[in-house]
PDB file of N, CA and C in Angstrom:
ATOM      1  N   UNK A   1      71.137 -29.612  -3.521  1.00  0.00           N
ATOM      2  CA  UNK A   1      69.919 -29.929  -4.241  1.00  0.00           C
ATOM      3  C   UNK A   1      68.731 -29.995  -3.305  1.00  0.00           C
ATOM      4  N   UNK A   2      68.487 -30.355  -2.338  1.00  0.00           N
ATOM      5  CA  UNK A   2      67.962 -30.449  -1.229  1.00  0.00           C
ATOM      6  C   UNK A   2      66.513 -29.983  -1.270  1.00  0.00           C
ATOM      7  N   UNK A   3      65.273 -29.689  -0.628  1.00  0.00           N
ATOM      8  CA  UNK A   3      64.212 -29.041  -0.005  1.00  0.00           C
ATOM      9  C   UNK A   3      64.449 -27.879  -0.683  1.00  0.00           C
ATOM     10  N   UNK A   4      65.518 -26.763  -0.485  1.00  0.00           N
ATOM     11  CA  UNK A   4      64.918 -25.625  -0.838  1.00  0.00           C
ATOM     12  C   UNK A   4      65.462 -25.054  -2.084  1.00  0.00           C
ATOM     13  N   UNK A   5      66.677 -26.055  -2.955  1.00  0.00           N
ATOM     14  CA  UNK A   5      66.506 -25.722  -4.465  1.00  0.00           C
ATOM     15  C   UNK A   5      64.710 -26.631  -5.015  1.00  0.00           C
ATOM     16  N   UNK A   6      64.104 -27.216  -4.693  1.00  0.00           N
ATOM     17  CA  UNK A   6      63.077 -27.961  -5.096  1.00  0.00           C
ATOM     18  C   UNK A   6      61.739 -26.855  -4.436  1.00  0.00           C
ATOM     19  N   UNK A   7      62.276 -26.252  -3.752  1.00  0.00           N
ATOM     20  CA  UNK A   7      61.053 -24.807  -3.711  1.00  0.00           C
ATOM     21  C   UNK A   7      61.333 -23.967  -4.437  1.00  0.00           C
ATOM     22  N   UNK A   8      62.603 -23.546  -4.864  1.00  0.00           N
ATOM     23  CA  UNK A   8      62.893 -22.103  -6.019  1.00  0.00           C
ATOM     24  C   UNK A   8      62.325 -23.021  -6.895  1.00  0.00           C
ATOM     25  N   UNK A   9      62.606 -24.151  -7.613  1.00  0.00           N
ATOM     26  CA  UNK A   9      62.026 -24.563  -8.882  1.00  0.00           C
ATOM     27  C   UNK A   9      60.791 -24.733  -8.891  1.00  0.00           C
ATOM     28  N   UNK A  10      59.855 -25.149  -8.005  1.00  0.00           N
ATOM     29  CA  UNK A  10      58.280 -24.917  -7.774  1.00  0.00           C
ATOM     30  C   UNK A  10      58.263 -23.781  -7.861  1.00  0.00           C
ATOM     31  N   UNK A  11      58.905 -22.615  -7.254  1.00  0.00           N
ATOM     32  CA  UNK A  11      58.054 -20.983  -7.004  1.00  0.00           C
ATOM     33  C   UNK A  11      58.061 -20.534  -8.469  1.00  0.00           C
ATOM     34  N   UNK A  12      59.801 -20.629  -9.171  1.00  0.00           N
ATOM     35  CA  UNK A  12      59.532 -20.560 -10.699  1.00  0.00           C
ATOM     36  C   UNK A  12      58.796 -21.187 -11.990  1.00  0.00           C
ATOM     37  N   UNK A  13      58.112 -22.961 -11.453  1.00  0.00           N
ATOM     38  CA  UNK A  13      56.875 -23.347 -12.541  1.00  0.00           C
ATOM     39  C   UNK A  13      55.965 -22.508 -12.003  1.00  0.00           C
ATOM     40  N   UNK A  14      55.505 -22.139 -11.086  1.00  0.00           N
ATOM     41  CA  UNK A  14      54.170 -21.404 -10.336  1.00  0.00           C
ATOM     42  C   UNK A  14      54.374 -20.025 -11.104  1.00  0.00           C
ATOM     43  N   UNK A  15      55.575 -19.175 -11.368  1.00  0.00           N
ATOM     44  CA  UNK A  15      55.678 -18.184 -12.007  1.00  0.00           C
ATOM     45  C   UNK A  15      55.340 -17.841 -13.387  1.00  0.00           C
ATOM     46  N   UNK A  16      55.802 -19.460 -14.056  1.00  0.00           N
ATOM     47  CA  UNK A  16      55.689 -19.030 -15.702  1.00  0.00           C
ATOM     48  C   UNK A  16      54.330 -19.593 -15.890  1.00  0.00           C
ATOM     49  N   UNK A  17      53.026 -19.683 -14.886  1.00  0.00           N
ATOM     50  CA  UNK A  17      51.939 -20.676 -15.186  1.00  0.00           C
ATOM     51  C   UNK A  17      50.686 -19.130 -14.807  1.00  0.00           C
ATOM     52  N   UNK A  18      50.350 -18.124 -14.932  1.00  0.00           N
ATOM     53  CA  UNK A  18      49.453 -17.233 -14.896  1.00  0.00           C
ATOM     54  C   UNK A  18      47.840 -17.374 -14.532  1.00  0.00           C
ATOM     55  N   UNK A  19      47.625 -16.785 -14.068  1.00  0.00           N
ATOM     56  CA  UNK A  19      45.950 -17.754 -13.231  1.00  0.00           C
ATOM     57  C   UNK A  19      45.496 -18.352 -14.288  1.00  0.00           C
ATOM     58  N   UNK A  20      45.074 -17.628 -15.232  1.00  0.00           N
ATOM     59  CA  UNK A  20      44.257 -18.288 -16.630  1.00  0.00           C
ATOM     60  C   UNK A  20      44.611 -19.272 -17.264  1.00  0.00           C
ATOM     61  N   UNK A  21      46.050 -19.697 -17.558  1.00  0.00           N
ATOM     62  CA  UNK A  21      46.740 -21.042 -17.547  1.00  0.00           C
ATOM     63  C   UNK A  21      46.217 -21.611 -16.804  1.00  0.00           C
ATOM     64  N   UNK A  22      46.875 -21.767 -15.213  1.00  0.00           N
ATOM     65  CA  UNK A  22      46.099 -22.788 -13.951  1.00  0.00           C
ATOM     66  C   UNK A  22      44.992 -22.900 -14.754  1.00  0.00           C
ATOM     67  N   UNK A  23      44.016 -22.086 -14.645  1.00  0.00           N
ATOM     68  CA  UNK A  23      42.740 -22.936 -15.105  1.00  0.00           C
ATOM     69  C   UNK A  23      42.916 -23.833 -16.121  1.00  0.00           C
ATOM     70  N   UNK A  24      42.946 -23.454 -16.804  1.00  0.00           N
ATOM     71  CA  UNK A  24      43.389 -24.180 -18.260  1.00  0.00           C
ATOM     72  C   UNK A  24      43.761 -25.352 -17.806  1.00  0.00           C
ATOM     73  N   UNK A  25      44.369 -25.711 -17.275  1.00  0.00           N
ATOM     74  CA  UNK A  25      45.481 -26.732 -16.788  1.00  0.00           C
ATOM     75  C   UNK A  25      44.565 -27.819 -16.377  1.00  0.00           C
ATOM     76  N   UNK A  26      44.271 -27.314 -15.228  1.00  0.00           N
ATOM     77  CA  UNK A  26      42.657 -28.010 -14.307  1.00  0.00           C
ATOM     78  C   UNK A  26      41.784 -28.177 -15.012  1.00  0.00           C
ATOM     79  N   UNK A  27      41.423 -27.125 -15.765  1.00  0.00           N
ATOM     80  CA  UNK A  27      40.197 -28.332 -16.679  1.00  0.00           C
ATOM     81  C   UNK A  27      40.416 -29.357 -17.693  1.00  0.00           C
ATOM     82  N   UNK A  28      41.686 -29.333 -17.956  1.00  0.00           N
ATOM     83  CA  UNK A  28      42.205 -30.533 -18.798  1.00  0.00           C
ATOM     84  C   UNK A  28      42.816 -31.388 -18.190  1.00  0.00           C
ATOM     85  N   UNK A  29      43.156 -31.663 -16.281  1.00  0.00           N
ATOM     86  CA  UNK A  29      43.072 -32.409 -15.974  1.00  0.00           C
ATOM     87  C   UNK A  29      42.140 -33.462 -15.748  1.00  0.00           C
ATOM     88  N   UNK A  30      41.284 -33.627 -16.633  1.00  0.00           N
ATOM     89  CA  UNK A  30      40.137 -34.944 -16.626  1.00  0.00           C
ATOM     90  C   UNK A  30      40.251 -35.302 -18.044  1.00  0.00           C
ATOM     91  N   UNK A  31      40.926 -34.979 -18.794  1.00  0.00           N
ATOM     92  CA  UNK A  31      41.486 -35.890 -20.130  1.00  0.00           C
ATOM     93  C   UNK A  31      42.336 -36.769 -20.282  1.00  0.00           C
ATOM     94  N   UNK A  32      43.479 -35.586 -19.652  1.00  0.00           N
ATOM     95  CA  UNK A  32      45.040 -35.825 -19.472  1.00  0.00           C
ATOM     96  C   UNK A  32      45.425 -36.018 -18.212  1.00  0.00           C
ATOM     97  N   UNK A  33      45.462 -37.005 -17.647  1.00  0.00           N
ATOM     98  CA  UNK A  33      46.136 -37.737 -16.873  1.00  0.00           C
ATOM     99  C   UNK A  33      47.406 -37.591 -16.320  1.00  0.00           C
ATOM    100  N   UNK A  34      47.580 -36.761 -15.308  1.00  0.00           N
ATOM    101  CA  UNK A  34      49.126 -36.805 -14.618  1.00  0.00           C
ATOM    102  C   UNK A  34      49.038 -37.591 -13.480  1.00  0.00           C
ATOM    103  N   UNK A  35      50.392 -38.554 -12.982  1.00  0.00           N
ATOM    104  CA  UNK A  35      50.021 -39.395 -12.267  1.00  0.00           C
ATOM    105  C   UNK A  35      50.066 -38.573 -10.934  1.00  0.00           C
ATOM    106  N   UNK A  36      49.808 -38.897  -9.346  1.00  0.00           N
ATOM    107  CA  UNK A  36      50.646 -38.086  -8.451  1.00  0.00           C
ATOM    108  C   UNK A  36      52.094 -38.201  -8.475  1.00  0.00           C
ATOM    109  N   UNK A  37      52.832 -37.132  -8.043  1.00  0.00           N
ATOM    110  CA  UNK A  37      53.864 -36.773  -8.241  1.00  0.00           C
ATOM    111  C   UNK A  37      54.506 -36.572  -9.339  1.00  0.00           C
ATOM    112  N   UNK A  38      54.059 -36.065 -10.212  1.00  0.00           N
ATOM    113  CA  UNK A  38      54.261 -36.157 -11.860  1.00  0.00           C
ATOM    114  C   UNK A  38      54.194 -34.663 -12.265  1.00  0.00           C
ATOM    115  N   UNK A  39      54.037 -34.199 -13.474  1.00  0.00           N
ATOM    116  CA  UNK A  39      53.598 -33.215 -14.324  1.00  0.00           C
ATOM    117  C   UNK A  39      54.157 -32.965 -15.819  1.00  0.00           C
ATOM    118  N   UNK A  40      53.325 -32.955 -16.441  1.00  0.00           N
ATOM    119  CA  UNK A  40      53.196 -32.072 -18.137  1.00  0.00           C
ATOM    120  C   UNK A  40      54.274 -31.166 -18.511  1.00  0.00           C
ATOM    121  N   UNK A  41      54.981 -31.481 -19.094  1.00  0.00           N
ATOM    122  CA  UNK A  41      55.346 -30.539 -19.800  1.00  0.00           C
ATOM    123  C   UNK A  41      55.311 -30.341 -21.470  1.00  0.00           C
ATOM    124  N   UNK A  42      56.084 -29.771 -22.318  1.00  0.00           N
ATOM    125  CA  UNK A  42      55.516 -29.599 -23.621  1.00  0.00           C
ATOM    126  C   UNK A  42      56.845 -29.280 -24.223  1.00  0.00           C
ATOM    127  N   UNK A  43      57.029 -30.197 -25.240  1.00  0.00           N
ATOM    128  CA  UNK A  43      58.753 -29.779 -25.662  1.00  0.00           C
ATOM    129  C   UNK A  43      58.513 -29.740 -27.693  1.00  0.00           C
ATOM    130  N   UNK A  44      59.917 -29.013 -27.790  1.00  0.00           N
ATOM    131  CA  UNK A  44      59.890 -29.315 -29.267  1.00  0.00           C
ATOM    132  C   UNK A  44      58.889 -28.603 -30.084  1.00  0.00           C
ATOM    133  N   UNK A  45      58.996 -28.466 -31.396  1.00  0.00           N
ATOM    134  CA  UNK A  45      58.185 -27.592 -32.239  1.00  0.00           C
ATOM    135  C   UNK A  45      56.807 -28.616 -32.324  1.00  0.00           C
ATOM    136  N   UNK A  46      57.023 -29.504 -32.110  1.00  0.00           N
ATOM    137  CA  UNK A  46      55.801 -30.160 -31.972  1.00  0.00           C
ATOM    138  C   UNK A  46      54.554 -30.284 -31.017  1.00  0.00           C
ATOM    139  N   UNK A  47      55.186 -30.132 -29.792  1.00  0.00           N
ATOM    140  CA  UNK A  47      54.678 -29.583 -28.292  1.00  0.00           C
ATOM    141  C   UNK A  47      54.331 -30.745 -28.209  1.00  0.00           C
ATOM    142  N   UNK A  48      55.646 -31.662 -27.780  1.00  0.00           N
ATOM    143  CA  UNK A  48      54.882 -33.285 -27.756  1.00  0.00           C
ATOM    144  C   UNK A  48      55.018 -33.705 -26.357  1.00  0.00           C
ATOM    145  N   UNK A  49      54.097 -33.749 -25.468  1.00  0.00           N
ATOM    146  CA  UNK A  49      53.725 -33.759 -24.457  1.00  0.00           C
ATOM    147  C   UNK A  49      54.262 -35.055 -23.818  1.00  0.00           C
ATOM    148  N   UNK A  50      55.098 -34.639 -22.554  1.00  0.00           N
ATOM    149  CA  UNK A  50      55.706 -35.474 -21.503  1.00  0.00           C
ATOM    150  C   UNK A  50      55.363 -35.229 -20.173  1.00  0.00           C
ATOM    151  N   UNK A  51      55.213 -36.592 -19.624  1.00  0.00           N
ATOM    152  CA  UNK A  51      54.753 -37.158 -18.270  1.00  0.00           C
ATOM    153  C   UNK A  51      56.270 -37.293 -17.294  1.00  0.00           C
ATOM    154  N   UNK A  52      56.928 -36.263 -16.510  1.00  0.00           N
ATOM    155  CA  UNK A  52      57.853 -36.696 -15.766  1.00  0.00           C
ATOM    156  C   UNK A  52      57.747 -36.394 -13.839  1.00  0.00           C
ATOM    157  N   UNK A  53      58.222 -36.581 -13.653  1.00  0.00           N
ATOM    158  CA  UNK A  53      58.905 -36.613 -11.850  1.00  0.00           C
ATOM    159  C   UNK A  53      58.837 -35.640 -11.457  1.00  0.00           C
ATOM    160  N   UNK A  54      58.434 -35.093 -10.646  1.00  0.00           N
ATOM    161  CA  UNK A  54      58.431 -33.817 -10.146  1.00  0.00           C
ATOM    162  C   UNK A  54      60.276 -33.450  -9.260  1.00  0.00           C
ATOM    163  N   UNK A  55      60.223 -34.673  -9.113  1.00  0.00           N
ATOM    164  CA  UNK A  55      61.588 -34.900  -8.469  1.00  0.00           C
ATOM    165  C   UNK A  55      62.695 -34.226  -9.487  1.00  0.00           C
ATOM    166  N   UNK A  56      62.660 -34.084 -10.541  1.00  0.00           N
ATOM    167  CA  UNK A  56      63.520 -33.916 -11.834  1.00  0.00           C
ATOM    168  C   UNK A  56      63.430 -32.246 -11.409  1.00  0.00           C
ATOM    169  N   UNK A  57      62.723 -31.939 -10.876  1.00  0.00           N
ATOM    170  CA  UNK A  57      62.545 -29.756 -10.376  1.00  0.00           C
ATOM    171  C   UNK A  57      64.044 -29.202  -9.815  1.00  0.00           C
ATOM    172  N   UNK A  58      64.450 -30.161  -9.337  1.00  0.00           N
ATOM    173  CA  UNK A  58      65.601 -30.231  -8.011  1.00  0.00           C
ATOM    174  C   UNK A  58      66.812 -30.074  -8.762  1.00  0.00           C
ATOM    175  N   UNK A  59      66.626 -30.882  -9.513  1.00  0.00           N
ATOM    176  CA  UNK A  59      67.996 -31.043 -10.518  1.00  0.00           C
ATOM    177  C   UNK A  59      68.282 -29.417 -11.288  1.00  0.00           C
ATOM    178  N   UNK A  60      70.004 -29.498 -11.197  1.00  0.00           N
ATOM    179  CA  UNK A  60      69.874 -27.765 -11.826  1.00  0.00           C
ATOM    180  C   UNK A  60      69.914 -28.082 -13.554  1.00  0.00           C
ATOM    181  N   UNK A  61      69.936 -29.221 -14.122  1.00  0.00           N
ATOM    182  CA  UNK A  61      70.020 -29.442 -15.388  1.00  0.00           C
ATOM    183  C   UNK A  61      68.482 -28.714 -15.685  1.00  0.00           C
ATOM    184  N   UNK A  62      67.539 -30.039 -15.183  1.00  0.00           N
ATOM    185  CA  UNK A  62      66.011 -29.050 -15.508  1.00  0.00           C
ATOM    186  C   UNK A  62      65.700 -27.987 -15.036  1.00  0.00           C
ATOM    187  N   UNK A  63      66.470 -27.276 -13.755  1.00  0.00           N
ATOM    188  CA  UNK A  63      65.903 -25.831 -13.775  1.00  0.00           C
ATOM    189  C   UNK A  63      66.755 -25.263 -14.303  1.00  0.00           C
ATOM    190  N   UNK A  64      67.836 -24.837 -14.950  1.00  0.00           N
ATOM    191  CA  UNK A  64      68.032 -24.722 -16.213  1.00  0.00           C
ATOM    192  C   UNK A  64      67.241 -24.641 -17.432  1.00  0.00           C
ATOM    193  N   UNK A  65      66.529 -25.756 -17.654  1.00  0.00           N
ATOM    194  CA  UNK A  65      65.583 -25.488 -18.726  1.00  0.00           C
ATOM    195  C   UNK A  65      64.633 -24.550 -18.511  1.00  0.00           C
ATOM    196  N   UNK A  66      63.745 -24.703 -17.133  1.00  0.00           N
ATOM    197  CA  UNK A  66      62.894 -23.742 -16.720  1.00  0.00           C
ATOM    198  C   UNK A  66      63.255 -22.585 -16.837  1.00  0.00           C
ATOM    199  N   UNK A  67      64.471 -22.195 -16.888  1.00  0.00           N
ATOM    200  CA  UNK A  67      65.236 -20.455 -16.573  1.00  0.00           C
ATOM    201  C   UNK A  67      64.847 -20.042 -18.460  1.00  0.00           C
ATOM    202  N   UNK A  68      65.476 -21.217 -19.059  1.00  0.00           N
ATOM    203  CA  UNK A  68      65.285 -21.158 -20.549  1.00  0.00           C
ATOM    204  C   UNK A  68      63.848 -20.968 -20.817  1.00  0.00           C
ATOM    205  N   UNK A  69      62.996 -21.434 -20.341  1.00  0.00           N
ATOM    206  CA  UNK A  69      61.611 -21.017 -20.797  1.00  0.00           C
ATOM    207  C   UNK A  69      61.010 -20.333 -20.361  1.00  0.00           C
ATOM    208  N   UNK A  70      61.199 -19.931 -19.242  1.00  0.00           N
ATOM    209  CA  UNK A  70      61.082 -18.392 -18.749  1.00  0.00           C
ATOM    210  C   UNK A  70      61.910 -17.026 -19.237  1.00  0.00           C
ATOM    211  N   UNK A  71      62.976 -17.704 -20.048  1.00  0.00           N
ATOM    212  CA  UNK A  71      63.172 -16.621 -20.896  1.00  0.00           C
ATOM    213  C   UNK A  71      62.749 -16.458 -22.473  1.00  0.00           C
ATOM    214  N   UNK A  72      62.211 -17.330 -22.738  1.00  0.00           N
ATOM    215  CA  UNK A  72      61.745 -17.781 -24.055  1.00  0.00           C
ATOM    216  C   UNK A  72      60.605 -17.425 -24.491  1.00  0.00           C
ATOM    217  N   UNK A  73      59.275 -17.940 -23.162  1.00  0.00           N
ATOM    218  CA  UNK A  73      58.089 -17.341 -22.990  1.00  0.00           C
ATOM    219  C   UNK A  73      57.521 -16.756 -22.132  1.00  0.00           C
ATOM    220  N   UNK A  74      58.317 -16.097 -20.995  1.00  0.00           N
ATOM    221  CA  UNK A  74      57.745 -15.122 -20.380  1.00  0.00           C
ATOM    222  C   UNK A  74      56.816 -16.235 -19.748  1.00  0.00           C
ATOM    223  N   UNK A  75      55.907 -15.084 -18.819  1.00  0.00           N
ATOM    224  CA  UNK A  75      55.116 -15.595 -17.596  1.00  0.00           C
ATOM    225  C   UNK A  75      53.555 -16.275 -18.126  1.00  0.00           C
ATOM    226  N   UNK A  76      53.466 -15.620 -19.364  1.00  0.00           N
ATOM    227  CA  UNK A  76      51.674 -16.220 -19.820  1.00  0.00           C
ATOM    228  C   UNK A  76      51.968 -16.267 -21.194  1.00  0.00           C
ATOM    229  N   UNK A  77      52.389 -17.742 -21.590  1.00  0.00           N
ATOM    230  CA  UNK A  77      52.383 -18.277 -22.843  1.00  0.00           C
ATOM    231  C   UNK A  77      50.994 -18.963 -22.986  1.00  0.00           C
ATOM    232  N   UNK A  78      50.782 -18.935 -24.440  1.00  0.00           N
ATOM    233  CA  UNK A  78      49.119 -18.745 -24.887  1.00  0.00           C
ATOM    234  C   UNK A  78      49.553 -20.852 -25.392  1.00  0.00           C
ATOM    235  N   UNK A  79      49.839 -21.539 -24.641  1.00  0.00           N
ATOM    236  CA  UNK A  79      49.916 -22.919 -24.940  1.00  0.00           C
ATOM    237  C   UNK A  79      49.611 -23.363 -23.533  1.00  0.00           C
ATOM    238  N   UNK A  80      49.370 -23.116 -22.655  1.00  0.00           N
ATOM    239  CA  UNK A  80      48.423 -23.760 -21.668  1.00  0.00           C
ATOM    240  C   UNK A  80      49.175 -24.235 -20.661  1.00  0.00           C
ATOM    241  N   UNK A  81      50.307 -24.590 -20.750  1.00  0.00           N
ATOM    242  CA  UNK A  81      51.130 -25.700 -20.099  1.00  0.00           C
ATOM    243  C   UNK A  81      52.645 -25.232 -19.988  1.00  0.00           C
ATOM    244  N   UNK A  82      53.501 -25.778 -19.522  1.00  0.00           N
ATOM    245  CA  UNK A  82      54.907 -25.572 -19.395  1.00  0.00           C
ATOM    246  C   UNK A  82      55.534 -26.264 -20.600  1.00  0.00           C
ATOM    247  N   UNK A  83      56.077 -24.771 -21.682  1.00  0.00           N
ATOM    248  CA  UNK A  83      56.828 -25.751 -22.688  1.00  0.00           C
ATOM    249  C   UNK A  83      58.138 -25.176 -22.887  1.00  0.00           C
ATOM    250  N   UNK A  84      59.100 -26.256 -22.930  1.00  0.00           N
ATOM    251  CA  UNK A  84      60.273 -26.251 -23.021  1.00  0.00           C
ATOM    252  C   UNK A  84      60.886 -26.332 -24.496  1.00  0.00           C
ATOM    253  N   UNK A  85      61.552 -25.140 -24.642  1.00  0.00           N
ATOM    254  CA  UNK A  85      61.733 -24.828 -25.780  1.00  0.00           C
ATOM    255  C   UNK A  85      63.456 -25.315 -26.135  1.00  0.00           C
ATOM    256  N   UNK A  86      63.250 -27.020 -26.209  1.00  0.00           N
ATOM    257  CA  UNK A  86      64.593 -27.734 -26.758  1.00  0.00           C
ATOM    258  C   UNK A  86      64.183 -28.446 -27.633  1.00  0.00           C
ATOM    259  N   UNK A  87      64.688 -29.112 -28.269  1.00  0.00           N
ATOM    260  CA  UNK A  87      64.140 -30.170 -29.090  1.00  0.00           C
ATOM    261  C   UNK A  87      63.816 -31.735 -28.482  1.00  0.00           C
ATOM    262  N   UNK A  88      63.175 -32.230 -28.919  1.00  0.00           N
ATOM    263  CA  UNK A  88      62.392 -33.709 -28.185  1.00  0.00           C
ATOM    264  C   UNK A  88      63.947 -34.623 -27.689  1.00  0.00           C
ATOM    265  N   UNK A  89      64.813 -34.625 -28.772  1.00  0.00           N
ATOM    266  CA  UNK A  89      65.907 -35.472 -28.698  1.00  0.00           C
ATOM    267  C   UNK A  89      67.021 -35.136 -27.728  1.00  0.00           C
ATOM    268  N   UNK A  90      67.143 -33.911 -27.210  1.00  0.00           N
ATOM    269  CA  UNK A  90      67.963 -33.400 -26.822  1.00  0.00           C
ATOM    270  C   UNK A  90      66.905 -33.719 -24.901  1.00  0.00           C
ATOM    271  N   UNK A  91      65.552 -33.145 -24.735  1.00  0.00           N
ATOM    272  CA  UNK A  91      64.793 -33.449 -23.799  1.00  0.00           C
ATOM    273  C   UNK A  91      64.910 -35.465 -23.108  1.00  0.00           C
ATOM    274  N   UNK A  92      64.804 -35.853 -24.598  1.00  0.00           N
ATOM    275  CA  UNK A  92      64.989 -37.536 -24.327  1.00  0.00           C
ATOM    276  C   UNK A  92      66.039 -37.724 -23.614  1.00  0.00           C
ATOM    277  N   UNK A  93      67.519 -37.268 -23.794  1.00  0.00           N
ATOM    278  CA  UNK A  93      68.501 -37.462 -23.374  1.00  0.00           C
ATOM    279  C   UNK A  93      68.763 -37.131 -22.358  1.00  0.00           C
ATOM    280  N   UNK A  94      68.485 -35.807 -22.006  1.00  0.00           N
ATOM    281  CA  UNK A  94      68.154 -35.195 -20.656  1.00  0.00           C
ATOM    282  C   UNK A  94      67.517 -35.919 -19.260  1.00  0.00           C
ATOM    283  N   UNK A  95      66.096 -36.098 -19.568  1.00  0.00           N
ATOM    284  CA  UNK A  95      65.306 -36.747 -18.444  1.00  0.00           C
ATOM    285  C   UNK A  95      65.886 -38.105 -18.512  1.00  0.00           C
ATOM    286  N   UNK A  96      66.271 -39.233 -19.667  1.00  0.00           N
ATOM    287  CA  UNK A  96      67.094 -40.255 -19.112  1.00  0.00           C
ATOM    288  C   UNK A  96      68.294 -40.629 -18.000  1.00  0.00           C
ATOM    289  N   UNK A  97      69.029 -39.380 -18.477  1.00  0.00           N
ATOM    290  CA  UNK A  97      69.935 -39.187 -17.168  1.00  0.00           C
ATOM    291  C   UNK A  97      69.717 -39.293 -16.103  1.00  0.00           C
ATOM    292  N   UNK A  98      68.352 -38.119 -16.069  1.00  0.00           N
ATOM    293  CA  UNK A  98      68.394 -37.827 -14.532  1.00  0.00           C
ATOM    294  C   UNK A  98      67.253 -39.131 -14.278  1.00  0.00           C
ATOM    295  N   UNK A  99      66.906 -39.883 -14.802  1.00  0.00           N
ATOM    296  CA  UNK A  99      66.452 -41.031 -14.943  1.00  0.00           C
ATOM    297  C   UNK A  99      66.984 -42.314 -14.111  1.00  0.00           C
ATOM    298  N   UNK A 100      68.501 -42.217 -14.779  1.00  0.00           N
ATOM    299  CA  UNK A 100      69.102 -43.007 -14.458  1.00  0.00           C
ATOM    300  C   UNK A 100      70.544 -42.932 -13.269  1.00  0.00           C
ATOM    301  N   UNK A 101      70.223 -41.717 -12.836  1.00  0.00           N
ATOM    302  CA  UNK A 101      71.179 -41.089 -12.011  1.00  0.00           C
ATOM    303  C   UNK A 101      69.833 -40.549 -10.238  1.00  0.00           C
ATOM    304  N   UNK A 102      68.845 -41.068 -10.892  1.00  0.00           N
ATOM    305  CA  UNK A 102      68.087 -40.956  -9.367  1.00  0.00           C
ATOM    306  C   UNK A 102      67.344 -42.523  -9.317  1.00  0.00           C
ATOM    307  N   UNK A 103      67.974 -43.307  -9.888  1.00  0.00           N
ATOM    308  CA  UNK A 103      68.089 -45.126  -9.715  1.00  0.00           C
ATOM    309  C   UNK A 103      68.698 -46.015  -8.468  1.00  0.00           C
TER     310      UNK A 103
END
């Protein structure tokens, strides 16, 4: 899990995020609030927006998901942000784990 699975999973959010996103991103960072070491993502048909760990990148459960939404939406999805295409309940259960397994 180490340093350099936590760079493939950065190089792949950096992949599915397209310059015009970045922007996007940045200028709605003065609404929306990510803490440091944090970031946005967007789950569920609802696109109900979560605040998690950047630390959670490392884990192959969530890059897993990332592989899933890079196959789902390709490199420039027209929603601004990184969204993970599971359902909220199934996401809840998920980041608790690794929640409670990096405790």
């Amino acid at each position: 899990m180490g340093l350099r699975s936590l760079a493939q999973a950065k190089q792949k959010l950096q992949r599915t995020l397209s310059p015009r996103i970045n922007r996007a991103v940045v200028s709605r960072a003065s609404t929306d609030h990510v803490p440091k070491g944090h970031f946005a993502v967007y789950v569920g048909k609802s696109n109900k927006r979560f605040v998690i760990p950047i630390t959670y990148l490392s884990h192959p459960m969530f890059q897993e998901l990332l592989h899933w939404a890079e196959e789902e939406f390709g490199f420039d999805h027209p929603m601004g942000g990184l969204t993970i295409p599971c359902s909220e309940d199934y996401f809840v259960s998920l980041t608790s784990m690794l929640s409670s397994s990096s405790s």
